[in-house]
Protein backbone atom coordinates (compact mmCIF):
# COMPACT_ATOMS: atom_id res chain seq x y z
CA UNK A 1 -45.52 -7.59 7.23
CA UNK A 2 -42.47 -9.32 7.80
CA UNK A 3 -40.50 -8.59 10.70
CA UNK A 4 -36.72 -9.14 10.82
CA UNK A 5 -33.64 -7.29 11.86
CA UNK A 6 -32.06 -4.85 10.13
CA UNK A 7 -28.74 -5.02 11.41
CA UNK A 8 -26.64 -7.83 9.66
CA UNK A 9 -25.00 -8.35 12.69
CA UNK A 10 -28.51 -9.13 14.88
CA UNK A 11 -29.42 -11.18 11.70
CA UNK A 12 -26.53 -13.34 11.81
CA UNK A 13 -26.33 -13.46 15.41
CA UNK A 14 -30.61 -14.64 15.36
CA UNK A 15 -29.26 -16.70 12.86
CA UNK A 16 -26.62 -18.70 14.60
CA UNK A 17 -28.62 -18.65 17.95
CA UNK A 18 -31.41 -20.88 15.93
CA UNK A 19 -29.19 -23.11 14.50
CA UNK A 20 -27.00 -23.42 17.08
CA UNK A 21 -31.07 -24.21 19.74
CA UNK A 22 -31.62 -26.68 16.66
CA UNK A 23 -28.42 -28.20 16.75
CA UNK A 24 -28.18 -28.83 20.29
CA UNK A 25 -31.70 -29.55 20.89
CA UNK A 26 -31.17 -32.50 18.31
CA UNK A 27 -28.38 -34.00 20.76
CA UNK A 28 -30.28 -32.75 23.80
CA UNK A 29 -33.00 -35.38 22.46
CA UNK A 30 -30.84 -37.72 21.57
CA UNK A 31 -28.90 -37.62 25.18
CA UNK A 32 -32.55 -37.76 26.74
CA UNK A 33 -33.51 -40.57 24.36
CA UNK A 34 -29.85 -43.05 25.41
CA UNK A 35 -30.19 -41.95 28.84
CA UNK A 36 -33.51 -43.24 29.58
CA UNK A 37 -32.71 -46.01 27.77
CA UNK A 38 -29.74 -47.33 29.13
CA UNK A 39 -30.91 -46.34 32.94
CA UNK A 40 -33.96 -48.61 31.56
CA UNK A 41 -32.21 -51.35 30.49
CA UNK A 42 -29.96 -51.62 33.87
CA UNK A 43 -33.02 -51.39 35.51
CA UNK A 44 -35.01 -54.29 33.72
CA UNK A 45 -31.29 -56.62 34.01
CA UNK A 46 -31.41 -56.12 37.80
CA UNK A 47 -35.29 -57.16 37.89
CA UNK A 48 -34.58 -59.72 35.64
CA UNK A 49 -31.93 -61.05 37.56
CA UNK A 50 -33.69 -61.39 40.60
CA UNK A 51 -36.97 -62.47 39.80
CA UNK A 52 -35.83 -65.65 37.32
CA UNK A 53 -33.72 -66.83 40.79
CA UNK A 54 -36.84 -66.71 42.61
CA UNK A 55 -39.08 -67.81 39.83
CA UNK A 56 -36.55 -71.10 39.92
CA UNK A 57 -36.73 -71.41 43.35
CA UNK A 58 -40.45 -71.83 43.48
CA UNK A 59 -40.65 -74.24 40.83
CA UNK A 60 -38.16 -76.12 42.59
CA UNK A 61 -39.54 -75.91 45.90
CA UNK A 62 -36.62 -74.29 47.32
CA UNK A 63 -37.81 -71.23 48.12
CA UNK A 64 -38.73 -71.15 52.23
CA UNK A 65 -39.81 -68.00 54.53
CA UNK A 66 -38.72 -64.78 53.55
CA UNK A 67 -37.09 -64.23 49.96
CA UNK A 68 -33.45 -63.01 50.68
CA UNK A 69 -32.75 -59.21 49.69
CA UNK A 70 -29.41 -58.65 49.07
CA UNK A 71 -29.97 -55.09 47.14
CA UNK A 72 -30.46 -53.46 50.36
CA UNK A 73 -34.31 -52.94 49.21
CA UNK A 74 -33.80 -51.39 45.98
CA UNK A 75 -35.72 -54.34 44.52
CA UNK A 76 -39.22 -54.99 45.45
CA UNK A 77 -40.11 -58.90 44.96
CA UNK A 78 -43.19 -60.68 45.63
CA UNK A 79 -44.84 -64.68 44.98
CA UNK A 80 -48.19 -63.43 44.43
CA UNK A 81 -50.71 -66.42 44.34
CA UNK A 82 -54.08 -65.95 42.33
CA UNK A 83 -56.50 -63.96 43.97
CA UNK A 84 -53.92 -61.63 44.77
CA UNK A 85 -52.46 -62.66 48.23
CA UNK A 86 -49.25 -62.27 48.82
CA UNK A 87 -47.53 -65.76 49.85
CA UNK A 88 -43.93 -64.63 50.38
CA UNK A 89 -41.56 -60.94 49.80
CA UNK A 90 -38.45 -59.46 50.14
CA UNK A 91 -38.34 -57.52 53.89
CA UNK A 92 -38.60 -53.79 51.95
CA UNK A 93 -42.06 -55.38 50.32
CA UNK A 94 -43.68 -57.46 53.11
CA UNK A 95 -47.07 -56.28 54.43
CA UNK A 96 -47.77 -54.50 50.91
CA UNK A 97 -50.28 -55.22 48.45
CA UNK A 98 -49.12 -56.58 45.19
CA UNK A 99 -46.64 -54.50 43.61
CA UNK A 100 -48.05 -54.86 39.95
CA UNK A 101 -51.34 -55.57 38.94
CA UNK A 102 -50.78 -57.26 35.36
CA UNK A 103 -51.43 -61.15 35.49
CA UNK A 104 -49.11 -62.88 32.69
CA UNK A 105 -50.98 -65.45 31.00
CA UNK A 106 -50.12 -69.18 30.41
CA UNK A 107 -49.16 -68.29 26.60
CA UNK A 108 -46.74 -65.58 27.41
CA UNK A 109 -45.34 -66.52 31.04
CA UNK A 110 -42.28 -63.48 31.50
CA UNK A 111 -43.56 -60.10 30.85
CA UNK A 112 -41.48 -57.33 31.27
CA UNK A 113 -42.75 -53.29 31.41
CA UNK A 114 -42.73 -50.08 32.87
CA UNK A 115 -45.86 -49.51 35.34
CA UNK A 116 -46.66 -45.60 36.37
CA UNK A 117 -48.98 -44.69 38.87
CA UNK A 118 -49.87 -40.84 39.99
CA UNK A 119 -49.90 -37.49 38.31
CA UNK A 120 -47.15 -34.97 38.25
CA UNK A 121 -45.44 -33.87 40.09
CA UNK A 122 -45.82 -36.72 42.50
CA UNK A 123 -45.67 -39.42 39.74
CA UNK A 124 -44.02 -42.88 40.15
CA UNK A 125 -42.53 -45.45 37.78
CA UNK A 126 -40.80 -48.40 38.20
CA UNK A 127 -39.82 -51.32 35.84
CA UNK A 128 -40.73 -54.43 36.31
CA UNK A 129 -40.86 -58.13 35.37
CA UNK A 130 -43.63 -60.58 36.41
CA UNK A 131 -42.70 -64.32 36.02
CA UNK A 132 -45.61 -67.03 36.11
CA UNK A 133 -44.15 -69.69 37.59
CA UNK A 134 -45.84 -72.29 35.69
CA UNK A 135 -48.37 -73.04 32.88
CA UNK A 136 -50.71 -74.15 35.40
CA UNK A 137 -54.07 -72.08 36.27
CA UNK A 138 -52.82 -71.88 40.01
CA UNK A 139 -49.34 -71.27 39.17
CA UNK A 140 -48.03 -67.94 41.16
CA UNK A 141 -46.58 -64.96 39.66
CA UNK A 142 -43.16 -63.86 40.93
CA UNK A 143 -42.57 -59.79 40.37
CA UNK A 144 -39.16 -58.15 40.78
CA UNK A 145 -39.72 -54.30 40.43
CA UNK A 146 -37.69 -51.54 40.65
CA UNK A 147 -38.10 -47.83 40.75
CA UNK A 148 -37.20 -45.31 38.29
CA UNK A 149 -34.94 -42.64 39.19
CA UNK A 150 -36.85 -39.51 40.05
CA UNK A 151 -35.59 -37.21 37.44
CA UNK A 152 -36.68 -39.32 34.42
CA UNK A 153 -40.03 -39.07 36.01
CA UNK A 154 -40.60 -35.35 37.03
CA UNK A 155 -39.48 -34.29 33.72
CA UNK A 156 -35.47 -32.95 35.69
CA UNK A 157 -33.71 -34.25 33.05
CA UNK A 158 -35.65 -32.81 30.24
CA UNK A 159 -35.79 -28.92 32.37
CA UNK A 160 -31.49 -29.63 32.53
CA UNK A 161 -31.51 -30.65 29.26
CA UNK A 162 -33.26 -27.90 27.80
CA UNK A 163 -31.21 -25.43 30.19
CA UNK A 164 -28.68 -26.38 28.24
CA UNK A 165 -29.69 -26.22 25.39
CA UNK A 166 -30.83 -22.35 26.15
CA UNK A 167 -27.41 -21.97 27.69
CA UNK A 168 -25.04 -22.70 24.73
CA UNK A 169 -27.11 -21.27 22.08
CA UNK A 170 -26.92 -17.97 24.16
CA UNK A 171 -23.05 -18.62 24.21
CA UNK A 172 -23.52 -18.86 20.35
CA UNK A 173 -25.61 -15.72 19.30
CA UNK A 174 -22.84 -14.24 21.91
CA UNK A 175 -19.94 -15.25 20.51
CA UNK A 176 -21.34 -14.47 16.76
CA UNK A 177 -22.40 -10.85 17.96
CA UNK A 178 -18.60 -10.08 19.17
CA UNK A 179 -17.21 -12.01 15.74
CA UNK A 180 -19.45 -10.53 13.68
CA UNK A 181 -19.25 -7.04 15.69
CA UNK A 182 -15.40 -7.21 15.36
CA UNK A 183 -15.44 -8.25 11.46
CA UNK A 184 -17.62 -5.73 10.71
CA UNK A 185 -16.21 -3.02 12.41
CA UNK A 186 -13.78 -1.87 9.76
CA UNK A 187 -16.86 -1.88 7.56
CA UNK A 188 -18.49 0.89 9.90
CA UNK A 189 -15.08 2.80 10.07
CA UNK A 190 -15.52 2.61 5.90
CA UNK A 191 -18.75 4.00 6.57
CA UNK A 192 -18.24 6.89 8.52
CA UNK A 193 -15.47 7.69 7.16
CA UNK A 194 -17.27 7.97 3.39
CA UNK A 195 -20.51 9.68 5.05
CA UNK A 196 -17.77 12.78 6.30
CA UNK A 197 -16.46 13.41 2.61
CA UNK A 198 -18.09 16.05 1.01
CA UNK A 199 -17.44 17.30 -2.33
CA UNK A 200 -15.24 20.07 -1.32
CA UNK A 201 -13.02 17.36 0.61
CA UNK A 202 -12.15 14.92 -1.53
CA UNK A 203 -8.70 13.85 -0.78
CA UNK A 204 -9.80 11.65 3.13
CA UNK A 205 -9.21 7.97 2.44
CA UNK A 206 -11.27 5.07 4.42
CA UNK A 207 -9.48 2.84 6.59
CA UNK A 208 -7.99 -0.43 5.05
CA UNK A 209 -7.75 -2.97 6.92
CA UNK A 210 -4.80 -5.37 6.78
CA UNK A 211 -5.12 -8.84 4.95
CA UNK A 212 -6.87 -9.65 1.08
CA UNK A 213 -10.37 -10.69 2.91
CA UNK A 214 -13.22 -9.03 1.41
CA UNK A 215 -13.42 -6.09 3.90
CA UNK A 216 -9.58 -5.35 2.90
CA UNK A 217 -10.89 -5.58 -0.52
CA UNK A 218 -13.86 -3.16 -0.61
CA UNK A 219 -11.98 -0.70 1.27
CA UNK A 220 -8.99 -0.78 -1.10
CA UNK A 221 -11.83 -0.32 -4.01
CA UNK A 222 -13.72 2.51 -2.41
CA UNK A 223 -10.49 4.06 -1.83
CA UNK A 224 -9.57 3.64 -6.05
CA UNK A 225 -12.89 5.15 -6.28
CA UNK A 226 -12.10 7.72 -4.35
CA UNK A 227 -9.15 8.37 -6.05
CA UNK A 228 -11.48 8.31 -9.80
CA UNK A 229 -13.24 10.72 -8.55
CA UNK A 230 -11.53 13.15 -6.90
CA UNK A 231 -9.21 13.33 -9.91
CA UNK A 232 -12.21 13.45 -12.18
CA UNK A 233 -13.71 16.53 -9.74
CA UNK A 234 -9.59 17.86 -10.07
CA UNK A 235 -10.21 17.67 -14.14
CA UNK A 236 -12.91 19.51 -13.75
CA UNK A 237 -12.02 22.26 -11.49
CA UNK A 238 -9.07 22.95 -13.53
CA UNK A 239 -10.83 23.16 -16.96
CA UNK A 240 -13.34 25.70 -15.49
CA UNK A 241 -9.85 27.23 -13.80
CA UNK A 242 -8.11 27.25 -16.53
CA UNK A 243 -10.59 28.09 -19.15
CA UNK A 244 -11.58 31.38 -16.73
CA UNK A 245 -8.12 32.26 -16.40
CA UNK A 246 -6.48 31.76 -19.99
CA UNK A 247 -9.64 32.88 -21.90
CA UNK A 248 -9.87 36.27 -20.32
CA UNK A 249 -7.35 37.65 -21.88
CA UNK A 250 -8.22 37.27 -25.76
CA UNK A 251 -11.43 37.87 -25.08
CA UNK A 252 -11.27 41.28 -23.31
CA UNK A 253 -8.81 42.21 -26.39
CA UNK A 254 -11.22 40.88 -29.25
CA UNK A 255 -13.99 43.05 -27.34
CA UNK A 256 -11.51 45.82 -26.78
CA UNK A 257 -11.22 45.90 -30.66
CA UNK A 258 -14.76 45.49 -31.49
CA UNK A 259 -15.90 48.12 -29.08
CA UNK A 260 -13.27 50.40 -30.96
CA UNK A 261 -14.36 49.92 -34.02
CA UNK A 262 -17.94 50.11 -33.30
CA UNK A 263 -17.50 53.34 -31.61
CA UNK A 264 -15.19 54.48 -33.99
CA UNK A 265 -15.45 53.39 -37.61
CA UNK A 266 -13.97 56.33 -39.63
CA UNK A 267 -10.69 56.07 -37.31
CA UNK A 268 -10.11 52.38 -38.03
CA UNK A 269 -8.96 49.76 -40.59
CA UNK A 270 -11.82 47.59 -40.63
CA UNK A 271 -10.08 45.04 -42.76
CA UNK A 272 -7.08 44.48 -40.10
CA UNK A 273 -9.55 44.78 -37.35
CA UNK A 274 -11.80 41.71 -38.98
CA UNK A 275 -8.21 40.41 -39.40
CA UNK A 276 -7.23 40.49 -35.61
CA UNK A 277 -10.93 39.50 -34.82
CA UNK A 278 -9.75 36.21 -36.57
CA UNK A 279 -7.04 35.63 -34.91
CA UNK A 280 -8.02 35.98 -31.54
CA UNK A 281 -10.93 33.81 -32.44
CA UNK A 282 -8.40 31.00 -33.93
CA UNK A 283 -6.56 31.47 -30.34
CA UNK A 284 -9.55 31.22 -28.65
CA UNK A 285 -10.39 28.03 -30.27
CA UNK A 286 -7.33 26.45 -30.19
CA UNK A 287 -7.48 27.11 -26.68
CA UNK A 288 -10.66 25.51 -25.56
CA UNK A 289 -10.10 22.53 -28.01
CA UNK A 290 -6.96 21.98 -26.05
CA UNK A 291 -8.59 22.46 -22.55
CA UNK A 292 -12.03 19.95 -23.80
CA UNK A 293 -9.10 17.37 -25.15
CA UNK A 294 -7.16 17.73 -21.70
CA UNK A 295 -10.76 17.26 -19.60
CA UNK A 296 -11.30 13.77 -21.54
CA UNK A 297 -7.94 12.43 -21.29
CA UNK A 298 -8.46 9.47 -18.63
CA UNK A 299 -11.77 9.95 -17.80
CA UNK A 300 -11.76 5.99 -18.07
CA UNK A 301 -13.94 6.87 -21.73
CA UNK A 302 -14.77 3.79 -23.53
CA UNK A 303 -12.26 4.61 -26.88
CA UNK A 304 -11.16 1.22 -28.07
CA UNK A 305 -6.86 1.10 -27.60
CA UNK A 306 -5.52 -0.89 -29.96
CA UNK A 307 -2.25 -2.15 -30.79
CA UNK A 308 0.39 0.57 -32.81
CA UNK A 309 3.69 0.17 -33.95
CA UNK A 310 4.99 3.66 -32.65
CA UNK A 311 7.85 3.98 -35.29
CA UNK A 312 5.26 3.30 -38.47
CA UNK A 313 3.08 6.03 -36.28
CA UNK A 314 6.41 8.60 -35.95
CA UNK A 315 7.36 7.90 -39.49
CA UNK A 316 4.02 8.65 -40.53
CA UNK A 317 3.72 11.60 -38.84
CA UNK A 318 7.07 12.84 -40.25
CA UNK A 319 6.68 12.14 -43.37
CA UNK A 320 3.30 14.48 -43.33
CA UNK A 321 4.49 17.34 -42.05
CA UNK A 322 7.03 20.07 -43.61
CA UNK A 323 9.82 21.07 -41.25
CA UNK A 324 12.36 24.09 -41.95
CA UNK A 325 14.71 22.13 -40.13
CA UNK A 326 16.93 18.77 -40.32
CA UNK A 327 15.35 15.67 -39.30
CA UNK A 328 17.53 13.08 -37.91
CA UNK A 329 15.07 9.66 -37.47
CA UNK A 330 16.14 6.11 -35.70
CA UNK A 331 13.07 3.82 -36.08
CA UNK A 332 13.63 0.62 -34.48
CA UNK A 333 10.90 -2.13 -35.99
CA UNK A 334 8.63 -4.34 -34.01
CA UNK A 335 7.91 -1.50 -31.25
CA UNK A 336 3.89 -1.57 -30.50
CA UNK A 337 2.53 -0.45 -27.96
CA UNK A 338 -1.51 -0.52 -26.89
CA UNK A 339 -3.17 2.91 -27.40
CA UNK A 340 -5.69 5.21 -28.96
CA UNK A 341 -3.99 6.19 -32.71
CA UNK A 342 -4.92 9.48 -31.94
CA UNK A 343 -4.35 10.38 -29.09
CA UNK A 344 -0.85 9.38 -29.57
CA UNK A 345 -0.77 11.10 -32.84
CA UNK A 346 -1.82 14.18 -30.58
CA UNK A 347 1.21 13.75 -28.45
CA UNK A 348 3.68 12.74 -31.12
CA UNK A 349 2.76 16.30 -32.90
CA UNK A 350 2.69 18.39 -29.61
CA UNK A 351 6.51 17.26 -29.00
CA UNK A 352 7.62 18.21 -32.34
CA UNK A 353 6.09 21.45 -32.74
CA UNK A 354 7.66 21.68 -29.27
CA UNK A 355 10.82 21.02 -30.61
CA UNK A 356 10.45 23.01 -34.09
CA UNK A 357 9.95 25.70 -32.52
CA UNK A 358 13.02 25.57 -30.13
CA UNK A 359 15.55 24.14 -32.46
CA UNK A 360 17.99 25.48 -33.76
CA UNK A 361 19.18 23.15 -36.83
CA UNK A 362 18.08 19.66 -36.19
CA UNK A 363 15.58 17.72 -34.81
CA UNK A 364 16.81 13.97 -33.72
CA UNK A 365 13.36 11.39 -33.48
CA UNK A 366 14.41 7.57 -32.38
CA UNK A 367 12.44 4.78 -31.20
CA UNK A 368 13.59 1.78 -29.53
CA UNK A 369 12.38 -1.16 -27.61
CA UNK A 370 14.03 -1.20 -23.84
CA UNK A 371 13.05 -5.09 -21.63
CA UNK A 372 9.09 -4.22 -21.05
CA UNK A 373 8.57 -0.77 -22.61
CA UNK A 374 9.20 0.85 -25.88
CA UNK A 375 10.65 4.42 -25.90
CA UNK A 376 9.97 7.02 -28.01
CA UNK A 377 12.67 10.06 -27.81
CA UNK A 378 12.45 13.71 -29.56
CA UNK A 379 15.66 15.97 -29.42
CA UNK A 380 16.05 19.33 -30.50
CA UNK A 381 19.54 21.23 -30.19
CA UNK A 382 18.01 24.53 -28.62
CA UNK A 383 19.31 26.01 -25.55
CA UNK A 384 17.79 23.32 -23.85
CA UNK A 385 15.65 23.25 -20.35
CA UNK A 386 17.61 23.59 -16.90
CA UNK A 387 17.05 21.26 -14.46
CA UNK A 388 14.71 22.75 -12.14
CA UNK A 389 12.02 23.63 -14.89
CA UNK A 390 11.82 20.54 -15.91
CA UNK A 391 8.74 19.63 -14.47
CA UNK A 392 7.08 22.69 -14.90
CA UNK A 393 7.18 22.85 -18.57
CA UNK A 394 4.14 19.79 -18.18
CA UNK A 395 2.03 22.57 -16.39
CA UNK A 396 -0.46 24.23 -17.91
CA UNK A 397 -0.13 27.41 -19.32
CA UNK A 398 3.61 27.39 -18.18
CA UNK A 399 6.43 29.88 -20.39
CA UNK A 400 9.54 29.48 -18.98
CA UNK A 401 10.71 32.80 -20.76
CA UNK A 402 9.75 35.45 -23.60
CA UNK A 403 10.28 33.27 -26.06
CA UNK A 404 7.74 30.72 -24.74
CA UNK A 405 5.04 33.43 -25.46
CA UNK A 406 1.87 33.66 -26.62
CA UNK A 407 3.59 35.39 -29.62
CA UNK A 408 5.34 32.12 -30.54
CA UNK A 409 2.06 30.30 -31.59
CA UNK A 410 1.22 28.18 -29.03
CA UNK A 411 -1.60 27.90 -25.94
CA UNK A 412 0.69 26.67 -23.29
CA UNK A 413 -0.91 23.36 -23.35
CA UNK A 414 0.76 21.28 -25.88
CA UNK A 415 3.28 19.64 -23.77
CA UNK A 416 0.59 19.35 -20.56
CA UNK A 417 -1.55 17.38 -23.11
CA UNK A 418 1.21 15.33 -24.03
CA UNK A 419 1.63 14.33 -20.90
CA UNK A 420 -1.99 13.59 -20.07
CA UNK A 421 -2.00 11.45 -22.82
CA UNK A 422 1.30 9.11 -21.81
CA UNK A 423 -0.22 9.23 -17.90
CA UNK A 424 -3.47 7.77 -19.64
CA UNK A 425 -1.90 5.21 -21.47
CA UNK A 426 0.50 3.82 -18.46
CA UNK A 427 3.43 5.62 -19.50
CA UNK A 428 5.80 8.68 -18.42
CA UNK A 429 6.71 11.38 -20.26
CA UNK A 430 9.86 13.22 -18.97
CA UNK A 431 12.35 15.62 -19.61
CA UNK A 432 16.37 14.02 -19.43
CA UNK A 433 20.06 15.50 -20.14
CA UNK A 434 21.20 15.45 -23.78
CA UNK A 435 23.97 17.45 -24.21
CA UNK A 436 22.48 18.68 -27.90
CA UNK A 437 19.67 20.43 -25.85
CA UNK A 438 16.23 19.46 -24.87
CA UNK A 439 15.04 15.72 -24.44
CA UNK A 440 12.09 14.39 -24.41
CA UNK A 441 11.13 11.08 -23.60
CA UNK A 442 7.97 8.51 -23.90
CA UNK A 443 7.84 5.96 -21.88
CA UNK A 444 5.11 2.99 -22.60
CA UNK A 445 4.58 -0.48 -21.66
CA UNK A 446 4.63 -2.68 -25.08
CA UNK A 447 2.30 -4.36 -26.18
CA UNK A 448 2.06 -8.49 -25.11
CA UNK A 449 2.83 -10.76 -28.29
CA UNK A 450 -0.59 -11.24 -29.73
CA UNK A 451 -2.31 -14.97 -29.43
């Protein structure tokens, strides 16, 4: 089974500290590598130095008594004759035995190399060059050696090396745990914050952090989400609201009538009670097909919008209907909108029965293009609606007075589904001051020119 952690942030931080080991152990080889090379090659130019002087001064016969030292014993030279005896040294090697076993040959007189001797951890190295002085099979060899510094020996600058290498990618998987720890903090705030809301609770928001990084961005979507669904869980809450409240009240009278009858046949009319059956069933349909209609309404459905010239859609909706009133119509052209046809058809018909049944001679429909939107405005010359009731007439089931009654023919809903309907499509609908009476008007973005 693989094994790895399930944190992201131990995974990145395990992440960055191997890359950052491999990254630095890379140079750590590489600084290893030039250092041993460049102490090496100041090493073997000092040897080499010395020991071609003294290989000249042999040949020449100059050299006499003991060979001058003048790095204060840091090179070891010797004329070693064959046979190994030592015929003359630098002071720091007099008295030793040869310094170097290897004999160059007549073929290849210089040879220069690095000579160990010992185990760890008492190991020694030195470089060295040995110098035959002539091609001659008694010629002398001259060596010039020089140790190696300890701690490319004993393995110290590998141990610091490697310390270091530790050291920084410790710093790394630290640094990445507080970055990472820090980054993803708002995304446990997010978190939490979605594991406390419950389904009675909907209206908490998560944190959003400041910025357009992704974190900014998941919390502003969770938080549209949120907003989806706790108006979806609203929808619902007020159908089954609404639908217990509203439907209550026909029903108890439509079984209050039935019962009658039942129980009394000879004392009733059966033809008007099948007659009022009727129309408390009518009611009680209109009323749930209004409350079903208001519980889709921008559920985010997938009905196809398309676009609609609203004043072909108002003239064809007023030319199919019979009013017992005047009809006063304005219908700019060119005013399309994006929408479902019926749904705006629905809204269209729930403002003019509105109005028809309000009125009191005329009803004034106009629609007109204004910058980015196109308006579509229904006017009747009733008493009107006073200011402060003007948002309540959207609500459901709201009758400002007697008149608004059940007796007058409608469920209360009509203008609540209009509304719906322009929310759903980006608009506003809204009640404004006309001083023939009430005003209605729908707001909704136009359509862009099509390609």
């Amino acid at each position: 089974m693989r094994m790895r952690p399930r944190s992201i942030r131990a995974r990145d931080t395990l992440v960055a500290a191997v890359i950052a080991a491999l990254v630095w152990g890379v140079t750590a080889v590489g600084v290893d590598v030039a250092v041993r090379t460049i102490v090496k090659s100041d090493l073997l130019r000092g040897t080499q130095v010395v020991a071609r002087r003294v290989s000249g001064g042999v040949r020449d016969g100059t050299l006499r008594g003991p060979i001058p030292d003048d790095t204060g014993g840091r090179i070891l030279v010797q004329v070693v004759e064959p046979g190994g005896r030592v015929r003359a040294a630098t002071p720091a090697a007099a008295g030793r035995p040869p310094v170097s076993g290897l004999w160059p040959s007549a073929g290849l007189r210089v040879r220069d190399y690095t000579e160990c001797r010992g185990r760890w951890p008492n190991r020694q190295c030195h470089v060295a060059e040995a110098i035959r002085a002539t091609t001659a099979p008694d010629s002398v060899v001259v060596y010039a050696v020089e140790p190696v510094p300890s701690y490319l020996v004993n393995g110290l600058l590998e141990g610091v090396l490697a310390a270091g290498v530790a050291a920084l990618a410790g710093l790394a998987a630290r640094i990445t745990w507080r970055v990472v720890g820090r980054t993803l903090a708002p995304v446990e705030a997010i978190r939490a914050q979605l594991a406390e809301i419950s389904a009675t609770d909907l209206s908490r928001r998560v944190p959003e952090p400041a910025g357009e990084d992704e974190i900014a961005q998941l919390a502003r979507t969770a938080n549209a989400t949120l907003d989806r669904l706790e108006s979806a869980v609203g929808r619902q809450r007020q159908f089954a609201s609404d639908a217990s409240h509203e439907l209550r009240t026909p029903i108890a009278g439509l079984r209050a009538n039935l019962e009658d009858a039942s129980m009394h046949p000879e004392d009733n009319d059966l033809p008007a009670v099948v007659e009022q059956a009727l129309h408390d069933t009518d009611r009680l349909e209109s009323i749930v097909t209004d409350l079903l209609l208001l519980a889709r309404i921008g559920t985010g459905g997938t009905v196809a919008q398309e676009p609609i010239d609203l004043s072909a859609l108002a003239a064809a909706e007023l030319g199919r209907r019979t009013f017992q009133v005047k009809i006063e119509k304005e219908l700019a052209h060119g005013v399309t909108v994006r929408g479902v046809r019926m749904q705006l058809v629905r809204l269209l018909g729930n403002l003019l029965d509105n109005a028809e049944r309000y009125t009191d001679r005329v009803i004034a429909v106009e629609t007109f293009p204004d910058h980015d939107h196109a308006l579509l405005t229904v006017t009747d010359d009733g008493v009107g609606i006073a200011p402060p009731d003007r948002e309540r007439v959207f609500e459901r089931f709201t009758r400002l007075d007697s008149a608004r009654s059940r007796g007058a023919g409608g469920t209360g809903l009509g203008l609540a589904i209009a509304r719906e309907i322009a929310q759903a499509h980006g608009g506003t609908l809204r009640v404004e001051d006309d001083p023939r009476g009430a005003r209605f008007v729908l707001r909704l973005p136009l359509a862009p020119p099509e390609a």
